[in-house]
Protein backbone atom coordinates (compact mmCIF):
# COMPACT_ATOMS: atom_id res chain seq x y z
CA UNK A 1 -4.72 -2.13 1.37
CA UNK A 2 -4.28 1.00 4.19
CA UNK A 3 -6.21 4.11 3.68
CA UNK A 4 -5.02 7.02 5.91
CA UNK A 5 -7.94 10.08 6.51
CA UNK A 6 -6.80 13.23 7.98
CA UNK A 7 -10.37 14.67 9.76
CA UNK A 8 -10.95 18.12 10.79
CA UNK A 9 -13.52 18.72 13.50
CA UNK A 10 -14.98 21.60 15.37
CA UNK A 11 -16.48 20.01 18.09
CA UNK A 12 -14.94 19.79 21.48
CA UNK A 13 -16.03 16.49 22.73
CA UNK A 14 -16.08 12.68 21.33
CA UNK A 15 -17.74 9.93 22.81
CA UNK A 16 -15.22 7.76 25.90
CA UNK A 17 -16.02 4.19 24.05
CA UNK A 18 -16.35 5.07 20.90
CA UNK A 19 -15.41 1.88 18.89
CA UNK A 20 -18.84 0.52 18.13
CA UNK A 21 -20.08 4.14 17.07
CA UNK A 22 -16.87 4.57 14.93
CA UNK A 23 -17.64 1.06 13.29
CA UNK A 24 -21.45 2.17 12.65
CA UNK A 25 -20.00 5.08 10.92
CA UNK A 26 -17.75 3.18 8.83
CA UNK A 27 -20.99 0.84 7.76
CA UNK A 28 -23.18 3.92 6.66
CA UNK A 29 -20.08 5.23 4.35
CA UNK A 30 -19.62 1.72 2.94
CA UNK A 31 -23.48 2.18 2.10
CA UNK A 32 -22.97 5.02 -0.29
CA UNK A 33 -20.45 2.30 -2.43
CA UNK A 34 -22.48 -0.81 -1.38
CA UNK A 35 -25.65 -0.90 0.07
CA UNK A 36 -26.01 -4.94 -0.18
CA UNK A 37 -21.89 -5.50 0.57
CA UNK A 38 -22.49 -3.47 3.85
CA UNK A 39 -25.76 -5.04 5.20
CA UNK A 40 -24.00 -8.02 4.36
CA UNK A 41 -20.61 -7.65 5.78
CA UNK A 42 -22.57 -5.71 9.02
CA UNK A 43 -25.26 -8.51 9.40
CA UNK A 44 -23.49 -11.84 8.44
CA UNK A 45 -19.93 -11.25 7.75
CA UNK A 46 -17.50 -14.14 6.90
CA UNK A 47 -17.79 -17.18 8.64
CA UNK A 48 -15.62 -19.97 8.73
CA UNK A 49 -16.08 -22.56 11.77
CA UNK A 50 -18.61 -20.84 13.65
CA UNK A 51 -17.16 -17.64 14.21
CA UNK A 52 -17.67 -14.21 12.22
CA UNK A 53 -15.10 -12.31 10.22
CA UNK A 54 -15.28 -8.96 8.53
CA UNK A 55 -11.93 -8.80 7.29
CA UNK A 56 -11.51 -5.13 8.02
CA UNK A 57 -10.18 -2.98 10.84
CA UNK A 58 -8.75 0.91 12.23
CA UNK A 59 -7.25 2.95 14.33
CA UNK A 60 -8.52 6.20 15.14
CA UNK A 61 -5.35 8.85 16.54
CA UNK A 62 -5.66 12.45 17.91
CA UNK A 63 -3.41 14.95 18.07
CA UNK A 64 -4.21 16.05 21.57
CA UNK A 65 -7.00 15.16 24.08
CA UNK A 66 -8.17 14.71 27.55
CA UNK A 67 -9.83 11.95 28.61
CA UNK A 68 -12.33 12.76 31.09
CA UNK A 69 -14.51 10.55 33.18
CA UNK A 70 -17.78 10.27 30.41
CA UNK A 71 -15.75 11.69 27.01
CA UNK A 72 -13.01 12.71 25.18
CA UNK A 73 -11.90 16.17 25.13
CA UNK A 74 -10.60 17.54 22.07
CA UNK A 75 -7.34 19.72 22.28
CA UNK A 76 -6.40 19.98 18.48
CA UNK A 77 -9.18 19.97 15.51
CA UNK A 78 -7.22 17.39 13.53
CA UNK A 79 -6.92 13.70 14.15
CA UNK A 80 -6.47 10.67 11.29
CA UNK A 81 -8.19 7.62 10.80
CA UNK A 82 -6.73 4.56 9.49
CA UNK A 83 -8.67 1.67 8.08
CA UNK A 84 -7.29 -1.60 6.03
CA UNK A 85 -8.86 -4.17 4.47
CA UNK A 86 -7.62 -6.95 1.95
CA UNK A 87 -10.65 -6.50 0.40
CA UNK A 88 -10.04 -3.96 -2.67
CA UNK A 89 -12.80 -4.24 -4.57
CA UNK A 90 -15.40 -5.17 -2.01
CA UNK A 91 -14.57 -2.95 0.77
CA UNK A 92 -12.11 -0.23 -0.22
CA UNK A 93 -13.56 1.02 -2.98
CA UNK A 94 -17.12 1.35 -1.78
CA UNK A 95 -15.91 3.49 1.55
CA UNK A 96 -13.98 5.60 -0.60
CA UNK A 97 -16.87 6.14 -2.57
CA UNK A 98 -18.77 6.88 0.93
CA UNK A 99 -16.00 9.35 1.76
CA UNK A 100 -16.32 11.33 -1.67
CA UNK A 101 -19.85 11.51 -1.20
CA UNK A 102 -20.24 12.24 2.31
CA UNK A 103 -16.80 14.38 2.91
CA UNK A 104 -17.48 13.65 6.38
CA UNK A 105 -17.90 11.08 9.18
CA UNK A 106 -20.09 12.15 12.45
CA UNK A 107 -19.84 9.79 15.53
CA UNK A 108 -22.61 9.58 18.13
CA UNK A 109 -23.41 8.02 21.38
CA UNK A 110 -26.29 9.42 22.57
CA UNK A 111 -24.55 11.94 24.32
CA UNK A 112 -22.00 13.07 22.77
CA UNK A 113 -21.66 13.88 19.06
CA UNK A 114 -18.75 14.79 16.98
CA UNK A 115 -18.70 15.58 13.06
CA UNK A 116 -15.10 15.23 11.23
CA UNK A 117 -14.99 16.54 7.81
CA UNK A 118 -12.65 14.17 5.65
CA UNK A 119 -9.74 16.70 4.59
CA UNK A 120 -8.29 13.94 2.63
CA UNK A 121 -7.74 10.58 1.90
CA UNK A 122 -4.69 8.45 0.85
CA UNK A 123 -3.17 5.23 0.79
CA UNK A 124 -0.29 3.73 2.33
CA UNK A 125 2.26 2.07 0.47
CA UNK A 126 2.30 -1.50 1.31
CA UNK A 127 5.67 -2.33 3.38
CA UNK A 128 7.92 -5.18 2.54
CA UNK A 129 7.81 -7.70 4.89
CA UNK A 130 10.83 -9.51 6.43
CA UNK A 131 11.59 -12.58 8.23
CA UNK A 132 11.58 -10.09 11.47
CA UNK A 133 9.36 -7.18 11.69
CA UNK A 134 8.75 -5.19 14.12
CA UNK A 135 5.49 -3.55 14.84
CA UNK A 136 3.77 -1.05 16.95
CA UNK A 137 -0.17 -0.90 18.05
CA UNK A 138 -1.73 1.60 16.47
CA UNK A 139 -5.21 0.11 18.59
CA UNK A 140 -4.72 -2.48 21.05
CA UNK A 141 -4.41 -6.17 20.54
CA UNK A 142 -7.53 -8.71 21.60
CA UNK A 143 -6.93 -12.04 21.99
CA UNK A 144 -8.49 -14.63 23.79
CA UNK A 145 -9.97 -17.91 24.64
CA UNK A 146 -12.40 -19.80 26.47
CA UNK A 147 -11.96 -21.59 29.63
CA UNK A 148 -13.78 -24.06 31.43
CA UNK A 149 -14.34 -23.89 34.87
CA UNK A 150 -16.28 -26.64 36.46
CA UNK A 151 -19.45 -26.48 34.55
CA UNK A 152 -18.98 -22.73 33.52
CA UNK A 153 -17.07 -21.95 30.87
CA UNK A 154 -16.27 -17.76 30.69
CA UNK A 155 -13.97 -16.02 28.18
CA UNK A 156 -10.14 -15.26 29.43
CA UNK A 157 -8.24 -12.47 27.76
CA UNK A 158 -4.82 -12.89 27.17
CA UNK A 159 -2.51 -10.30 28.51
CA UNK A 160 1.17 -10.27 27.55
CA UNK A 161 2.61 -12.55 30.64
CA UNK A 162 0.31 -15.32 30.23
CA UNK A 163 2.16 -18.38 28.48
CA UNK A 164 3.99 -17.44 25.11
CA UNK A 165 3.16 -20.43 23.42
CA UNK A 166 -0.66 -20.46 24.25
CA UNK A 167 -0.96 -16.57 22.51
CA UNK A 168 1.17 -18.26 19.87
CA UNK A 169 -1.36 -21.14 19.31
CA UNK A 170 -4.28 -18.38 19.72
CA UNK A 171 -2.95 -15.71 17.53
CA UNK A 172 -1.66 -17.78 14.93
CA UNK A 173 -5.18 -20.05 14.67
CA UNK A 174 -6.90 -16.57 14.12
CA UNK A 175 -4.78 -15.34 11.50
CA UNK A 176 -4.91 -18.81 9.44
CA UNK A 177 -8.68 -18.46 9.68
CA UNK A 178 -8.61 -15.15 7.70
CA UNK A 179 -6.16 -16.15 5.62
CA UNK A 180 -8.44 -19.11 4.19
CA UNK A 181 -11.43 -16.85 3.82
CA UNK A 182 -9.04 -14.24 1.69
CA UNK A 183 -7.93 -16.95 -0.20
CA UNK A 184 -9.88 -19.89 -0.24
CA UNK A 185 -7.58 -22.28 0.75
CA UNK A 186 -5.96 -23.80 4.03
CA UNK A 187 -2.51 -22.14 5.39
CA UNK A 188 0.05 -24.98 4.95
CA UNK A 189 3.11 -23.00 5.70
CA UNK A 190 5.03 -22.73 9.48
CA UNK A 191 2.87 -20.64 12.21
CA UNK A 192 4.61 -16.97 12.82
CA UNK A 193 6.46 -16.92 16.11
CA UNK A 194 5.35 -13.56 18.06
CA UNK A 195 7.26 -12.20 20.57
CA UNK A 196 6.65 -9.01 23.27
CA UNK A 197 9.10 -6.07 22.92
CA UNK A 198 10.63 -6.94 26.68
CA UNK A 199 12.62 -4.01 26.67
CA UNK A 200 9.06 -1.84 26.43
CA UNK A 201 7.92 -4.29 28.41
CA UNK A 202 10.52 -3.43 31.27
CA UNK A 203 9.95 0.33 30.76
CA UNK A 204 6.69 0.45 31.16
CA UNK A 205 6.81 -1.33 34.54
CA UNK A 206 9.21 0.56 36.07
CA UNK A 207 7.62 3.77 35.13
CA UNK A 208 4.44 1.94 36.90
CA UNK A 209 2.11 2.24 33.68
CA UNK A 210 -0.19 -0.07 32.54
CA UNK A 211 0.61 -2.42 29.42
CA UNK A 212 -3.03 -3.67 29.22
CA UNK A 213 -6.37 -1.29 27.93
CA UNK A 214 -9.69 -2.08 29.86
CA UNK A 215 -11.93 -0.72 27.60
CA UNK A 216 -15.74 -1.16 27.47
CA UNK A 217 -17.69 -1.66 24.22
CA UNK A 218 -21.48 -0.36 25.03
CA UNK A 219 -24.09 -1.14 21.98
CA UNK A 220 -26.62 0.92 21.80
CA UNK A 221 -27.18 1.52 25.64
CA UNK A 222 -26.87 -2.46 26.18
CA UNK A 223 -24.72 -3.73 28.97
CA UNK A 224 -20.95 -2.87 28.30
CA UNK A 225 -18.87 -5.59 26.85
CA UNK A 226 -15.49 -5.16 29.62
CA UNK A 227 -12.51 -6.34 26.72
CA UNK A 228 -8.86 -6.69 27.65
CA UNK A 229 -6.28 -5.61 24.96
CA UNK A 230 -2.80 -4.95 24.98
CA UNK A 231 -0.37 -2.07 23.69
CA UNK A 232 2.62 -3.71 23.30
CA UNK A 233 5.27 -3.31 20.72
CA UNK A 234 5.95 -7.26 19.00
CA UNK A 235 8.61 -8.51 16.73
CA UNK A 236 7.13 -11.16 14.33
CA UNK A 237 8.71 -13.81 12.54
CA UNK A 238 7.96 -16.47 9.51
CA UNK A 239 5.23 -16.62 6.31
CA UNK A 240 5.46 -13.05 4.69
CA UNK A 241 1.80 -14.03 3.30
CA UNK A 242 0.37 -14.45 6.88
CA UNK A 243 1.90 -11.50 8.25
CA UNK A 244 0.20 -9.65 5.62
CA UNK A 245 -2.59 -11.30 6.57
CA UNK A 246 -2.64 -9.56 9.96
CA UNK A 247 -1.16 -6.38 8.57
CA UNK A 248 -4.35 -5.88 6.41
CA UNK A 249 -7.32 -7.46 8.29
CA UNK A 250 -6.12 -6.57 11.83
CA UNK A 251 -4.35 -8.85 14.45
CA UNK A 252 -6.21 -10.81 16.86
CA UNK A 253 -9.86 -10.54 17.44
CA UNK A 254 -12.85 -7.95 17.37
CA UNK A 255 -10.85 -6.10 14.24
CA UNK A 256 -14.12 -4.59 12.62
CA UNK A 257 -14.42 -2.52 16.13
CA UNK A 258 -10.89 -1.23 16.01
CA UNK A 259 -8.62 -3.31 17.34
CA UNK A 260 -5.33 -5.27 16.03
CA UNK A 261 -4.42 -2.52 13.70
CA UNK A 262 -0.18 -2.40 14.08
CA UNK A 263 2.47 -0.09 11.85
CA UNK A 264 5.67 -1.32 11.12
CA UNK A 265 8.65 0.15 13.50
């Protein structure tokens, strides 16, 4: 399920990497529903072959801003937030009880703060899935895996002209790894077959823009985390059931800090 938030702020400045404070934010409002689901899902999570899931993700969009060199610049009051989850019962309905009883949603860095006040909240039809669909980013795409080098081993992030096939094998592993924790039972069906939106692909390069986002994920004043995403339109194609896998949890990896979350073109 997709909840869209329409925020109203009065500040004029947001913090540059704000994904990890925006996540915090989203734990404290899942308090007011859950205190024990959100320790839980904040401290433990899902795990399925030694990795970490929180089935969740979002996209945060403004209306207008400058990015600056240490923030974000607001140039409109309004922006929306979008967070999905396949978990109804679990997840949605304890942040929407965190959004009627806070009516706002402040995110901090140390440095810079900014309050929204939660105008409203709605959901978002569910779409009907194809055997193509298109999709845009509405936060960039992670995906990865490690490599060995020698006797070091370091973590490589996939951009969109390394190998088809290996994203393929990456993305597609992910995605049947959420779908057995929703479920509780393995994916049996064909893998989905993405593919990059060349003719955005083509665009982009000859306008000399970037198709990649370096961003940095800093936790409370620790050493930034330097992740690779990309923002790149994909058609996908195959198992309704895993596409709305992706759809709700996010696509790819590091969901629960906002990235993966796509819209359908």
């Amino acid at each position: 399920m997709r909840l869209k938030l329409t925020l109203f702020s009065q500040d004029e400045f947001f913090p540059l990497n704000y994904n990890y404070y925006l996540s915090s934010a989203i734990y404290k409002l899942l308090k007011f529903g859950s205190e024990e689901f959100s320790n839980f899902l904040h401290d433990k999570g899902f795990q399925l072959k030694g990795k970490k899931y929180k089935l969740f993700t979002f996209a945060l969009r403004f209306n207008q801003l400058l990015i600056n060199s240490t923030n974000i610049r607001l140039l409109s009051n309004e922006a929306t937030l979008f967070i999905s989850s396949p978990l109804i019962d679990d997840f949605i309905r304890n942040f929407i009880i965190g959004t009627f009883e806070q009516q706002s949603i402040e995110i901090a860095d140390g440095t810079n703060k900014c309050k929204f006040l939660i105008n409203q909240v709605e959901a978002i039809p569910q779409p009907e899935f194809q055997e193509i669909n298109h999709f845009k980013m509405l936060s960039p795409m992670v995906l990865s895996t490690v490599e060995e080098n020698g006797n070091k081993t370091h973590q490589h992030y996939f951009r969109y002209n390394d190998k088809i096939d290996e994203i393929n094998r990456v993305f597609n592993q992910n995605l049947k790894n959420k779908y057995k924790l929703i479920y509780d039972k393995e994916y049996s069906e064909d893998d989905l077959i993405l593919v990059w939106d060349e003719n955005y692909i083509n665009k982009k390069l000859n306008e000399k823009k970037r198709l990649t986002k370096k961003i940095s994920v800093i936790k409370n004043h620790e050493e930034p985390i330097e992740i690779i995403a990309n923002e790149i339109p994909f058609t996908l194609s195959g198992n309704s059931e895993l596409i709305k896998v992706g759809y709700e949890c996010g696509f790819g990896e590091k969901n629960s800090i906002g990235f993966g979350m796509a819209g359908m073109l």
